[in-house]
PDB file of N, CA and C in Angstrom:
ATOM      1  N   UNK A   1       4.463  19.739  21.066  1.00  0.00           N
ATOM      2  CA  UNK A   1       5.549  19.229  21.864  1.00  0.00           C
ATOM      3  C   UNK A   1       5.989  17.913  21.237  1.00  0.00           C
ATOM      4  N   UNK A   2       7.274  17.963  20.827  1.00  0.00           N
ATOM      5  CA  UNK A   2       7.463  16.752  20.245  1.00  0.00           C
ATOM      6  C   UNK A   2       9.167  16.590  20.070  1.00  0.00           C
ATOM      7  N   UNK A   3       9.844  15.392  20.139  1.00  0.00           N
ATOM      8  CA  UNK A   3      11.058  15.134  20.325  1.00  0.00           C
ATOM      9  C   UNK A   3      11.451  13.894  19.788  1.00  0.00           C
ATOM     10  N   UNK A   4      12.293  13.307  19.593  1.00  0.00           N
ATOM     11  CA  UNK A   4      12.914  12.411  18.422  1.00  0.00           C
ATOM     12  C   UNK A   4      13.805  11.476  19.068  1.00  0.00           C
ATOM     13  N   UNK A   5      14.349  11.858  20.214  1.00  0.00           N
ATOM     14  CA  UNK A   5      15.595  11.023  20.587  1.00  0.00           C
ATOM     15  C   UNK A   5      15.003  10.817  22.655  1.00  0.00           C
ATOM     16  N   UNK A   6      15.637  10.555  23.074  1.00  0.00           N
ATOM     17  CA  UNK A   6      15.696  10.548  24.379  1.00  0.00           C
ATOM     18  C   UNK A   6      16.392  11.848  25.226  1.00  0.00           C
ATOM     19  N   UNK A   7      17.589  12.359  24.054  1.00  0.00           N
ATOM     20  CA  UNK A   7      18.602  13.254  25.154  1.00  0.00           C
ATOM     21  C   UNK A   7      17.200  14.487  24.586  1.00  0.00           C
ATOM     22  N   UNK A   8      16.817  15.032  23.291  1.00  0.00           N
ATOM     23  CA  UNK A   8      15.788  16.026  23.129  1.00  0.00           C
ATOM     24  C   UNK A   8      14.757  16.090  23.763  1.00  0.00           C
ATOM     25  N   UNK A   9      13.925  14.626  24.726  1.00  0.00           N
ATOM     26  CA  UNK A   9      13.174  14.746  25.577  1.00  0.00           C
ATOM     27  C   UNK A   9      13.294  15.448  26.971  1.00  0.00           C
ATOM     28  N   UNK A  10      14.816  14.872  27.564  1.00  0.00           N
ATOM     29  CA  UNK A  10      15.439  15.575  28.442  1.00  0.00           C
ATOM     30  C   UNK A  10      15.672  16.780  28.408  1.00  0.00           C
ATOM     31  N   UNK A  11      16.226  17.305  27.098  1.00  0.00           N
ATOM     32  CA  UNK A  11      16.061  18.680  27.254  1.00  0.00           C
ATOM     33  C   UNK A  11      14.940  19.649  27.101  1.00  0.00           C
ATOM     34  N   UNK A  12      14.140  18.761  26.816  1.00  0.00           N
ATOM     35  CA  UNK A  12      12.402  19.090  27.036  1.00  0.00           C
ATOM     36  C   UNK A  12      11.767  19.214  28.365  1.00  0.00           C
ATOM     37  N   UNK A  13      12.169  18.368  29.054  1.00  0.00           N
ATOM     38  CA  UNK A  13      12.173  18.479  30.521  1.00  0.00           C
ATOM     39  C   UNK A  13      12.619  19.498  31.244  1.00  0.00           C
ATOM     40  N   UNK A  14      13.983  19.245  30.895  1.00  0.00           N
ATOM     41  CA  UNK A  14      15.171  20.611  31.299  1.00  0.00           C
ATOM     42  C   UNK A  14      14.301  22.128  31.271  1.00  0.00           C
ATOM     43  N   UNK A  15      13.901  22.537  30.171  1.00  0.00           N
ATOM     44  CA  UNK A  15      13.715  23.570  29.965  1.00  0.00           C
ATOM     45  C   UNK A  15      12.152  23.906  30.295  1.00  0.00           C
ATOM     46  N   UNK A  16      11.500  22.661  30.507  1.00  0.00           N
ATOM     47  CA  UNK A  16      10.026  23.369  31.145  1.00  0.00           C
ATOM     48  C   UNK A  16      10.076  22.978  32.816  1.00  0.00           C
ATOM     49  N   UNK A  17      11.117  22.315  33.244  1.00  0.00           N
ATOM     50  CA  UNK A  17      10.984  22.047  34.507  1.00  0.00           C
ATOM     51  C   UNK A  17      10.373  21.418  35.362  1.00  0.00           C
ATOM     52  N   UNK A  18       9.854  20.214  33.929  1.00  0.00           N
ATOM     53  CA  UNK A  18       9.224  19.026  34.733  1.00  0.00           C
ATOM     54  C   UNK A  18       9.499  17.830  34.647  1.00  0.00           C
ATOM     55  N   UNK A  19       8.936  16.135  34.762  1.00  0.00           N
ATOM     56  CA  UNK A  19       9.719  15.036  34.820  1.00  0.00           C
ATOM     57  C   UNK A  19       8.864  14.600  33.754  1.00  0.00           C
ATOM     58  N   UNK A  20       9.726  13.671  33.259  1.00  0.00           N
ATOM     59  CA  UNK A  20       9.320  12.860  32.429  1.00  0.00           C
ATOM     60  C   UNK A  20       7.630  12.810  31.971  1.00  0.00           C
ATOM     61  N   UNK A  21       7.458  12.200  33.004  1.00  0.00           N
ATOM     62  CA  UNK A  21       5.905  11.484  33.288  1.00  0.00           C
ATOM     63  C   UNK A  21       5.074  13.123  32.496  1.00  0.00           C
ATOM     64  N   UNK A  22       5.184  14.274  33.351  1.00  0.00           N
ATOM     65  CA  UNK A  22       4.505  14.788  33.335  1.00  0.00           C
ATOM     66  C   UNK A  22       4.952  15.953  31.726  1.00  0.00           C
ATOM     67  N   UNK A  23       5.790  15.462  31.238  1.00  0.00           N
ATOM     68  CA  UNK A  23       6.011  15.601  29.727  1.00  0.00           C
ATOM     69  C   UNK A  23       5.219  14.720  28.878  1.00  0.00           C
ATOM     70  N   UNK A  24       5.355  13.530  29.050  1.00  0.00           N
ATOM     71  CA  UNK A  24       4.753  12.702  28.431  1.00  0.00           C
ATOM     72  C   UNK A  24       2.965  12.925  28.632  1.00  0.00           C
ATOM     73  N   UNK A  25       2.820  12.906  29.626  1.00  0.00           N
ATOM     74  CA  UNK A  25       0.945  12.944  29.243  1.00  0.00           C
ATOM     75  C   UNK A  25       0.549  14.399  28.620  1.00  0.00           C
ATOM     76  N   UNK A  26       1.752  15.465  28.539  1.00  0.00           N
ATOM     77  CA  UNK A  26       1.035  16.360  28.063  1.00  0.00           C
ATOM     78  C   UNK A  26       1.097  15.966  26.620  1.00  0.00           C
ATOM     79  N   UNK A  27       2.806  15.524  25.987  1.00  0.00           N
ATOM     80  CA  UNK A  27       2.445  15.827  25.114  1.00  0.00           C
ATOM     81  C   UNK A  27       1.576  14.759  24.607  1.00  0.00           C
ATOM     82  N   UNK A  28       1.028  13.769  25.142  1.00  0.00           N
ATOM     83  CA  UNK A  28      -0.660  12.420  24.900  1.00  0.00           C
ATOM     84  C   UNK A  28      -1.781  13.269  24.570  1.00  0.00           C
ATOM     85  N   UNK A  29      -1.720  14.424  25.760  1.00  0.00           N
ATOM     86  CA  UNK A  29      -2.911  14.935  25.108  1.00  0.00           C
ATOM     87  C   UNK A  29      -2.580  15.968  24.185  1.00  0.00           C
ATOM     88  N   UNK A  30      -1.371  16.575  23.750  1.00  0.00           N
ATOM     89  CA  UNK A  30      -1.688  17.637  22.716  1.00  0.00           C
ATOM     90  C   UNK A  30      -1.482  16.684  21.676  1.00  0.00           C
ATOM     91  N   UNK A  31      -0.879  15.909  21.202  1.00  0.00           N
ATOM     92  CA  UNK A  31      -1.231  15.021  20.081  1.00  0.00           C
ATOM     93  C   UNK A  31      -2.193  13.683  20.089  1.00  0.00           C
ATOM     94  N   UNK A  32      -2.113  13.865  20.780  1.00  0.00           N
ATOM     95  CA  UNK A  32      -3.175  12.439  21.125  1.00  0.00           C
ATOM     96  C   UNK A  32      -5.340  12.922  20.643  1.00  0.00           C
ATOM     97  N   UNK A  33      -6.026  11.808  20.917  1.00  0.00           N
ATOM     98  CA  UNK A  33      -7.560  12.310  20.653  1.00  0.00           C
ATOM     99  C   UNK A  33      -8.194  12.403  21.863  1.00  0.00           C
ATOM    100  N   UNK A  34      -7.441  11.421  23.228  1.00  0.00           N
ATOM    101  CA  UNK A  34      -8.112  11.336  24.197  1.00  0.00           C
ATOM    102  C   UNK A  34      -8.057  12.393  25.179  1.00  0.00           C
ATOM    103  N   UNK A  35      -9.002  12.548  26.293  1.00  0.00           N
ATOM    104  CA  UNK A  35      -8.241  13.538  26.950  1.00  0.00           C
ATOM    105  C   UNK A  35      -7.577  13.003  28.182  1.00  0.00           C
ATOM    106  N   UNK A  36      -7.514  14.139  28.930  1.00  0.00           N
ATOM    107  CA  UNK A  36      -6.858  13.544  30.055  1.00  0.00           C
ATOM    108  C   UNK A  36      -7.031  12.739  31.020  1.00  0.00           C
ATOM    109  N   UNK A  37      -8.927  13.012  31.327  1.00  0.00           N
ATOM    110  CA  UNK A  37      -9.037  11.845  32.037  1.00  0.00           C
ATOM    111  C   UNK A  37      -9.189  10.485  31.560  1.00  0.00           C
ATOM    112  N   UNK A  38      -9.337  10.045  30.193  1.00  0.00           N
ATOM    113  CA  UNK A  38      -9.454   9.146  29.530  1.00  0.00           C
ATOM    114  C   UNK A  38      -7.916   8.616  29.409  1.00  0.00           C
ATOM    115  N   UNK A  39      -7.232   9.260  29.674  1.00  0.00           N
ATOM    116  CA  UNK A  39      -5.609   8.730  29.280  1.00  0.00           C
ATOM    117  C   UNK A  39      -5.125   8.293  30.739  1.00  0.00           C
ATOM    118  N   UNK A  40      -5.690   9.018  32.073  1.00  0.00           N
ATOM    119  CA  UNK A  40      -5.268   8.486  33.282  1.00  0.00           C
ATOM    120  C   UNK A  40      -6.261   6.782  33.569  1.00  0.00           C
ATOM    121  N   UNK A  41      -7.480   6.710  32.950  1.00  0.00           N
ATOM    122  CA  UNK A  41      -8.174   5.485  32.728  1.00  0.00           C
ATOM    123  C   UNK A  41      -7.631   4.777  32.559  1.00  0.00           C
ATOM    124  N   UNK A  42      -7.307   4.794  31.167  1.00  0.00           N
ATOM    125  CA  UNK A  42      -6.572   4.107  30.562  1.00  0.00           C
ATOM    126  C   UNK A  42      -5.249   3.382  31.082  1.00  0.00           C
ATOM    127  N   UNK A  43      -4.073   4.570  31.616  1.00  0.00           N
ATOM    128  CA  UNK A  43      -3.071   4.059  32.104  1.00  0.00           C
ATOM    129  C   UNK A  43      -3.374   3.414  33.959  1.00  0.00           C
ATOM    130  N   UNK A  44      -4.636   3.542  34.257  1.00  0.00           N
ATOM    131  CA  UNK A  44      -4.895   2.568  35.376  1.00  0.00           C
ATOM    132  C   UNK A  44      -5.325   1.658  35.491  1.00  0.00           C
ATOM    133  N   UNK A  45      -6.154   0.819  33.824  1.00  0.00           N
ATOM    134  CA  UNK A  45      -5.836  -0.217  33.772  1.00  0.00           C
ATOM    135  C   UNK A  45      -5.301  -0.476  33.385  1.00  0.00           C
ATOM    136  N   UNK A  46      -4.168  -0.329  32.998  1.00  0.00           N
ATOM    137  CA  UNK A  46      -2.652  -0.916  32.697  1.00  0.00           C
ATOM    138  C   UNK A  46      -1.825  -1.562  33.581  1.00  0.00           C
ATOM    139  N   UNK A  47      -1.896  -0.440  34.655  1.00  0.00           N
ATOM    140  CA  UNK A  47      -1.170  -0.407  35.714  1.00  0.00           C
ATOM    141  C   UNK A  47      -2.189  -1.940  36.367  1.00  0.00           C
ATOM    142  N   UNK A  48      -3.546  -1.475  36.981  1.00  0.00           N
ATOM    143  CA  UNK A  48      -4.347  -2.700  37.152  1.00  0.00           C
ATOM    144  C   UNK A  48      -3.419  -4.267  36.887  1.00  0.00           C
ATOM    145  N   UNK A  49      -3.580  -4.413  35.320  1.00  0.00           N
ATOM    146  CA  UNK A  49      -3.002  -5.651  34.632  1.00  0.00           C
ATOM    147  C   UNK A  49      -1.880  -5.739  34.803  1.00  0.00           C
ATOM    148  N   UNK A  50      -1.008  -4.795  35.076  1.00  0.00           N
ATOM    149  CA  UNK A  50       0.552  -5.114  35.316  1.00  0.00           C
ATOM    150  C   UNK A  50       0.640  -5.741  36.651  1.00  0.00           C
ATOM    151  N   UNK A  51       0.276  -5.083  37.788  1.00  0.00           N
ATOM    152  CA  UNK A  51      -0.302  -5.615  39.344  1.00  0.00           C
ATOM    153  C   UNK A  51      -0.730  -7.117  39.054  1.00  0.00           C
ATOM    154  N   UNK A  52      -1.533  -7.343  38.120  1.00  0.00           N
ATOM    155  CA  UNK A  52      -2.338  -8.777  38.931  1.00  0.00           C
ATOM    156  C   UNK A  52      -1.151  -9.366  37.465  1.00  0.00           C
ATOM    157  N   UNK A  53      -0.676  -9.349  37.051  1.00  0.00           N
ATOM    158  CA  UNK A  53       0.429 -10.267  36.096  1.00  0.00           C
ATOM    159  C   UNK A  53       1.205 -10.160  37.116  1.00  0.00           C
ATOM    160  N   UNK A  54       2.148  -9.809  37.928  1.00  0.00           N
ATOM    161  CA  UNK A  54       2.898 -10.401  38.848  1.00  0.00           C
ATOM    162  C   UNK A  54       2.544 -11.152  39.954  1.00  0.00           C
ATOM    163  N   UNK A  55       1.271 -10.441  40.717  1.00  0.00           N
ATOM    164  CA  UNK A  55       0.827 -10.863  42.322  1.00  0.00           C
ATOM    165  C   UNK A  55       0.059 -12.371  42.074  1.00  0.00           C
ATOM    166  N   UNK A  56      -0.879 -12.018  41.293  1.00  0.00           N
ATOM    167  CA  UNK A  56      -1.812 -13.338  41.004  1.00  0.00           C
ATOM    168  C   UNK A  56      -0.741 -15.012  40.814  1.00  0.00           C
ATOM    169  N   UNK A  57       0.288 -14.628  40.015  1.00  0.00           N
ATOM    170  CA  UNK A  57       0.704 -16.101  40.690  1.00  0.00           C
ATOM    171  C   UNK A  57       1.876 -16.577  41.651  1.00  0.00           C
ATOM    172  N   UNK A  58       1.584 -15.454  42.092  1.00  0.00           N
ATOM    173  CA  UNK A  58       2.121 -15.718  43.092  1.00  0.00           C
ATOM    174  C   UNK A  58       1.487 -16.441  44.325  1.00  0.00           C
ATOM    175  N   UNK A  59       0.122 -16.101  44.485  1.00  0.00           N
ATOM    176  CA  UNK A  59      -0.786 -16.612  45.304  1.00  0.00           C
ATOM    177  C   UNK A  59      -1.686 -17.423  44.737  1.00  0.00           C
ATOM    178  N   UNK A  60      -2.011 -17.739  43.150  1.00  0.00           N
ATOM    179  CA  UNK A  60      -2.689 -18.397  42.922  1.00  0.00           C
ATOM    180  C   UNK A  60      -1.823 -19.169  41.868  1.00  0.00           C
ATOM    181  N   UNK A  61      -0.399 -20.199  41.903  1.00  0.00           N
ATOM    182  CA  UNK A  61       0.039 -20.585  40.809  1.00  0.00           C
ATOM    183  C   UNK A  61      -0.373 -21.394  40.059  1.00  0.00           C
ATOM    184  N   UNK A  62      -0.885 -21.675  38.924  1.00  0.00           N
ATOM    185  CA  UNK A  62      -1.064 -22.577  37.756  1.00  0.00           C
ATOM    186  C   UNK A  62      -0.379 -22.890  36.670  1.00  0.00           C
ATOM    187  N   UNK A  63      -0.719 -24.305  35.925  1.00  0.00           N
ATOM    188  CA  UNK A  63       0.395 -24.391  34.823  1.00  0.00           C
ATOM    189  C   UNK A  63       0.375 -23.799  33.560  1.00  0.00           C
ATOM    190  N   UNK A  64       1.017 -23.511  32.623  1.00  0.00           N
ATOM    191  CA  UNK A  64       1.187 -23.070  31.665  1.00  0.00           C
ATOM    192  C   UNK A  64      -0.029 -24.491  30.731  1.00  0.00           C
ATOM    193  N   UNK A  65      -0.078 -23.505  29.486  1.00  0.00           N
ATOM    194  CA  UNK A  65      -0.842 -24.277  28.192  1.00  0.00           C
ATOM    195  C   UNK A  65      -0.428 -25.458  28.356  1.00  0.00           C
ATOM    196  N   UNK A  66       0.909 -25.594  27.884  1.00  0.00           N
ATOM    197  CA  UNK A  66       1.759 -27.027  27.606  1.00  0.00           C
ATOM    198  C   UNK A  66       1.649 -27.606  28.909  1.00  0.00           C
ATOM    199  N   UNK A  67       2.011 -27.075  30.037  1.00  0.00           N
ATOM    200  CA  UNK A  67       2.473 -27.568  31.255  1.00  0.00           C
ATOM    201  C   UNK A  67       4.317 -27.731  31.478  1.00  0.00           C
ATOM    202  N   UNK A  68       4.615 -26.763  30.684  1.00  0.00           N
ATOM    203  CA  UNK A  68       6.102 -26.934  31.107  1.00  0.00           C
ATOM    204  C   UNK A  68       6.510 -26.051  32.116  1.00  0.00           C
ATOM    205  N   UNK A  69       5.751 -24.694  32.445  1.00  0.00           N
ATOM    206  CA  UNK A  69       5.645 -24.112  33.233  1.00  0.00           C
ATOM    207  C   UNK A  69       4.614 -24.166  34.411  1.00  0.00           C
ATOM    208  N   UNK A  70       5.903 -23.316  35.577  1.00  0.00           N
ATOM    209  CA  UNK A  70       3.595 -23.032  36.453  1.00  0.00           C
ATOM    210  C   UNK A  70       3.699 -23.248  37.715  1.00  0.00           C
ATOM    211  N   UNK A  71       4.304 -21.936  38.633  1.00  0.00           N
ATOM    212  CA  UNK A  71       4.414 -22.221  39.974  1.00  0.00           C
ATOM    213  C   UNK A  71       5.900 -21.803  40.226  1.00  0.00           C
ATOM    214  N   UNK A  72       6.363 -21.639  39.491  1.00  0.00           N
ATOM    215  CA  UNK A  72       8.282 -21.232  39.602  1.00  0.00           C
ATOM    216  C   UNK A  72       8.165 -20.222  40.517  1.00  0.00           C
ATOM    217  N   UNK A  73       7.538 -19.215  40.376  1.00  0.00           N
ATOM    218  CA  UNK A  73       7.332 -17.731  40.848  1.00  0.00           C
ATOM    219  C   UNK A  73       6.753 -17.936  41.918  1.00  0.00           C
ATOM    220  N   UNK A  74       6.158 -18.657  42.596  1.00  0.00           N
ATOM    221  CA  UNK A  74       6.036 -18.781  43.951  1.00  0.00           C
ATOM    222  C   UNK A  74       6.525 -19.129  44.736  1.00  0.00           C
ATOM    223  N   UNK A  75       7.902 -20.204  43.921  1.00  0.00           N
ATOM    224  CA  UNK A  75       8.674 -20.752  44.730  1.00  0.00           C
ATOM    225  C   UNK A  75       9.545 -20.124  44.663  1.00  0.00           C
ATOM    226  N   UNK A  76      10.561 -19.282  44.181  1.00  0.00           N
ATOM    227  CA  UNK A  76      11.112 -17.889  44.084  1.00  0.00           C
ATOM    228  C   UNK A  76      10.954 -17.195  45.344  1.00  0.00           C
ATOM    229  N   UNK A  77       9.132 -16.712  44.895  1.00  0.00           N
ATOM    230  CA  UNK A  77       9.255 -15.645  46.116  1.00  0.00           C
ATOM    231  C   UNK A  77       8.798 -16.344  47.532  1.00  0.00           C
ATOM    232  N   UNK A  78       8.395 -17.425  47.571  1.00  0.00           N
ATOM    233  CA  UNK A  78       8.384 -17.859  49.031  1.00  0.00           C
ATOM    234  C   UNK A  78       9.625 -18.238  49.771  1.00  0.00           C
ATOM    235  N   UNK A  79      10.552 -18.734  48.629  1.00  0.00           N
ATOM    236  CA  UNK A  79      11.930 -18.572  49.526  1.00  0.00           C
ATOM    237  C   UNK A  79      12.532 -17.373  49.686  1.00  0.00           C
ATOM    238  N   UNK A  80      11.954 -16.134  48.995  1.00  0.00           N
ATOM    239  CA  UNK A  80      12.830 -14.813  49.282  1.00  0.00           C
ATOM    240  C   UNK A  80      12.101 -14.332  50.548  1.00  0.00           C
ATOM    241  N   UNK A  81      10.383 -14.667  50.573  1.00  0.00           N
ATOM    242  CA  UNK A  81      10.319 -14.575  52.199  1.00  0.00           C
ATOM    243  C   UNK A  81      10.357 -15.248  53.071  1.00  0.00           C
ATOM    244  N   UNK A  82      10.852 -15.979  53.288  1.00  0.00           N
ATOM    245  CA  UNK A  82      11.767 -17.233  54.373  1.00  0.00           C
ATOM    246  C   UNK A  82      13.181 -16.424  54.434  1.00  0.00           C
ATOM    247  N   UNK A  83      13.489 -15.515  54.109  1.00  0.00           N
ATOM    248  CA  UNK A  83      14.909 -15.010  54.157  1.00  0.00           C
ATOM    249  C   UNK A  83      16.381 -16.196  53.367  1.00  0.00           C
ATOM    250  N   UNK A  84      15.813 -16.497  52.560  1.00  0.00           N
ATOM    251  CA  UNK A  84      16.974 -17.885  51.877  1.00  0.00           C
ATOM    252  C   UNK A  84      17.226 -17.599  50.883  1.00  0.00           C
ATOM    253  N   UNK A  85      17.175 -16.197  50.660  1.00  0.00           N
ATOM    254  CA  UNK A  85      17.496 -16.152  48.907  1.00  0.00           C
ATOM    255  C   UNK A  85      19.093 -16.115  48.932  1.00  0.00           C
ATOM    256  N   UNK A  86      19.098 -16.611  47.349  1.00  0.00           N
ATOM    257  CA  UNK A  86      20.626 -16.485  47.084  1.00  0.00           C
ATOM    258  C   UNK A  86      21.635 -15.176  46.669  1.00  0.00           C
ATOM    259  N   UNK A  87      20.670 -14.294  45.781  1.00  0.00           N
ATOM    260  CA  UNK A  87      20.690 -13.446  44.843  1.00  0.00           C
ATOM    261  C   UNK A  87      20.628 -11.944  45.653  1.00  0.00           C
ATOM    262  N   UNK A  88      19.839 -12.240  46.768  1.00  0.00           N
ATOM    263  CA  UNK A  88      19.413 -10.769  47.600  1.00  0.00           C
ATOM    264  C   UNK A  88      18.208 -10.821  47.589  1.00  0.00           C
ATOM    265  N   UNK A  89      17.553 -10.077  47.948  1.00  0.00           N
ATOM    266  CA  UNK A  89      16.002  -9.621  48.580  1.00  0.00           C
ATOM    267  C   UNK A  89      15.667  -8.854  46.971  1.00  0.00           C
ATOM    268  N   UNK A  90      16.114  -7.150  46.362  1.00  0.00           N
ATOM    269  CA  UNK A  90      15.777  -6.803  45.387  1.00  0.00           C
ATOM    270  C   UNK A  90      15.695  -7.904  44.130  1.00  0.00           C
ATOM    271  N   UNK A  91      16.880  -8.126  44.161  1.00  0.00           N
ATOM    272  CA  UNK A  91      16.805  -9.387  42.883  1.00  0.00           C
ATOM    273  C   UNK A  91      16.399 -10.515  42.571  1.00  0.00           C
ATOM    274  N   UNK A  92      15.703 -10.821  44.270  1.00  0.00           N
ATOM    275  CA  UNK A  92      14.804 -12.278  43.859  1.00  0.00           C
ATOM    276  C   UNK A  92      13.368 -11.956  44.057  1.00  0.00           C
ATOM    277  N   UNK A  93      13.365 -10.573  44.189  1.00  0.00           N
ATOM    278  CA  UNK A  93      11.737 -10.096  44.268  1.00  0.00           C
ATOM    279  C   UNK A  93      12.003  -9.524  42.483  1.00  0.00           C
ATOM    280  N   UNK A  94      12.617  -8.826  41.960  1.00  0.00           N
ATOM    281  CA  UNK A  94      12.794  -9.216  40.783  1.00  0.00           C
ATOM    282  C   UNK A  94      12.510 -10.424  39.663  1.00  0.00           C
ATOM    283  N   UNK A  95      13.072 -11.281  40.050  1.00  0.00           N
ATOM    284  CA  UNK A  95      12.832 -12.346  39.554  1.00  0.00           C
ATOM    285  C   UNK A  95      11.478 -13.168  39.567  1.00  0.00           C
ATOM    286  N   UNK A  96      11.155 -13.174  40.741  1.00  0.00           N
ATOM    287  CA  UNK A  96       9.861 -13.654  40.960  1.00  0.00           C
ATOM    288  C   UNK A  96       8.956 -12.977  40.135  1.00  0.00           C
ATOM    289  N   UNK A  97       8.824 -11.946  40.038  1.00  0.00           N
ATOM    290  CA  UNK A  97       7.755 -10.851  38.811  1.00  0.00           C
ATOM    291  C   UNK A  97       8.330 -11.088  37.745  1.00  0.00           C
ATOM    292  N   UNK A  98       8.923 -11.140  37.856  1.00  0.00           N
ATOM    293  CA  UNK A  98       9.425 -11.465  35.727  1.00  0.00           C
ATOM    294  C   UNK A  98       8.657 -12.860  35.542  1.00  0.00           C
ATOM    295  N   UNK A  99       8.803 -14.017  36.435  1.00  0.00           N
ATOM    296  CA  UNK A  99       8.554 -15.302  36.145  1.00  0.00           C
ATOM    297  C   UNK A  99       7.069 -15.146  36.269  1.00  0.00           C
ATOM    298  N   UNK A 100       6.761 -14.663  37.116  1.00  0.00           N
ATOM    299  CA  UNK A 100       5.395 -14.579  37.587  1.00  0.00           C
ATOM    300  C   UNK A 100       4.236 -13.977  36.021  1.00  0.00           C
ATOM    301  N   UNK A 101       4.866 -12.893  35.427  1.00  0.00           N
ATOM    302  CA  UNK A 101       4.674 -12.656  34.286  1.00  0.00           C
ATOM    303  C   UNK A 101       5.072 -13.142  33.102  1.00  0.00           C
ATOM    304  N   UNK A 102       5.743 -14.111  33.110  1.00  0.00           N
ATOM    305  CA  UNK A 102       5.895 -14.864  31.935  1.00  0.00           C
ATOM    306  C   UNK A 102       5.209 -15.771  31.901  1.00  0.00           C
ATOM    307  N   UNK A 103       5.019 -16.315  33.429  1.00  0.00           N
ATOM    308  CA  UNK A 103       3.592 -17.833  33.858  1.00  0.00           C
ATOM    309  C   UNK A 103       2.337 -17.239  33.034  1.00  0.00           C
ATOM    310  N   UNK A 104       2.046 -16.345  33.595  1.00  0.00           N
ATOM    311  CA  UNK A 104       1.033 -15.303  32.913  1.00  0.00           C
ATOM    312  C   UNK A 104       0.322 -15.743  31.429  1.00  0.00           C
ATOM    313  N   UNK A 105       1.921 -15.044  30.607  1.00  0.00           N
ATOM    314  CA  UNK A 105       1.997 -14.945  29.384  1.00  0.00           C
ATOM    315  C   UNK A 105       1.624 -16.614  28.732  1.00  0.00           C
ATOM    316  N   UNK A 106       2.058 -17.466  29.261  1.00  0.00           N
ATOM    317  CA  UNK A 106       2.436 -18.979  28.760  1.00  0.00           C
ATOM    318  C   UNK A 106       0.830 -19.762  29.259  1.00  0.00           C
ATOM    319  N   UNK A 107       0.261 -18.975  30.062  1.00  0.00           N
ATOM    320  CA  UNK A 107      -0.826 -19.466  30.791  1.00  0.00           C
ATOM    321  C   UNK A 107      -2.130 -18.563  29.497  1.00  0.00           C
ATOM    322  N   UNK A 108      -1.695 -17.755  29.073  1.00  0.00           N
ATOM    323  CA  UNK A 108      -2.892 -17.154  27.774  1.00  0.00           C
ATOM    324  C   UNK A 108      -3.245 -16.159  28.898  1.00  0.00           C
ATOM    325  N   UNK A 109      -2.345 -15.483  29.885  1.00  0.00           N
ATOM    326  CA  UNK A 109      -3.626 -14.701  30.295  1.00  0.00           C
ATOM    327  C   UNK A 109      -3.405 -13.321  29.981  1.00  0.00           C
ATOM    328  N   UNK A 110      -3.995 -12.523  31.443  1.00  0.00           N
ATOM    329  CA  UNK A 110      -3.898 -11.285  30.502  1.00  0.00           C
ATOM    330  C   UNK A 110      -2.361 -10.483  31.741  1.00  0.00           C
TER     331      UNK A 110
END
């Protein structure tokens, strides 16, 4: 199973009648070494680290290496739950995870 572009994936989909996701781990394991439960492992700690790169500073903010950052993302999302956002509810819960993961990034973590 294998495809080159995005629209050939779709029509990979199309024609076996399933989504994305469940295209993709097959074709992980027919080309891939791992198997399947090693590839759902895998993508749950991912998922894991993606979770605590947004939430964690949100509740626990700290500064960046330098200190130019560190805490933005809490103040973001504590005013989006006070109902005061400017932007909307989706887009400043948006925002807050992007920042929240860049604090992250600037902080060395994981």
């Amino acid at each position: 199973m294998d495809f080159k572009t995005g629209r050939e994936l779709l029509e990979l989909c199309h024609q076996l009648d399933k989504p994305i996701s469940q295209v993709m781990r097959r074709r992980e394991t027919d080309n891939g070494v791992l198997s399947e439960t090693q590839i759902e492992e895998k993508l749950n700690t991912v998922i894991d680290i993606m979770r605590n790169g947004t939430r964690t500073p949100l509740s626990e903010p700290r500064k960046s290496m330098g200190g130019l950052i560190g805490g933005e993302a809490k103040l973001v999302y504590d005013h989006r739950m006070d109902g005061a956002n400017v932007t909307g509810s989706i887009l400043s819960k948006a925002m807050a995870y992007s920042m929240a993961v860049l604090e992250v990034n600037a902080s060395m973590g994981l």
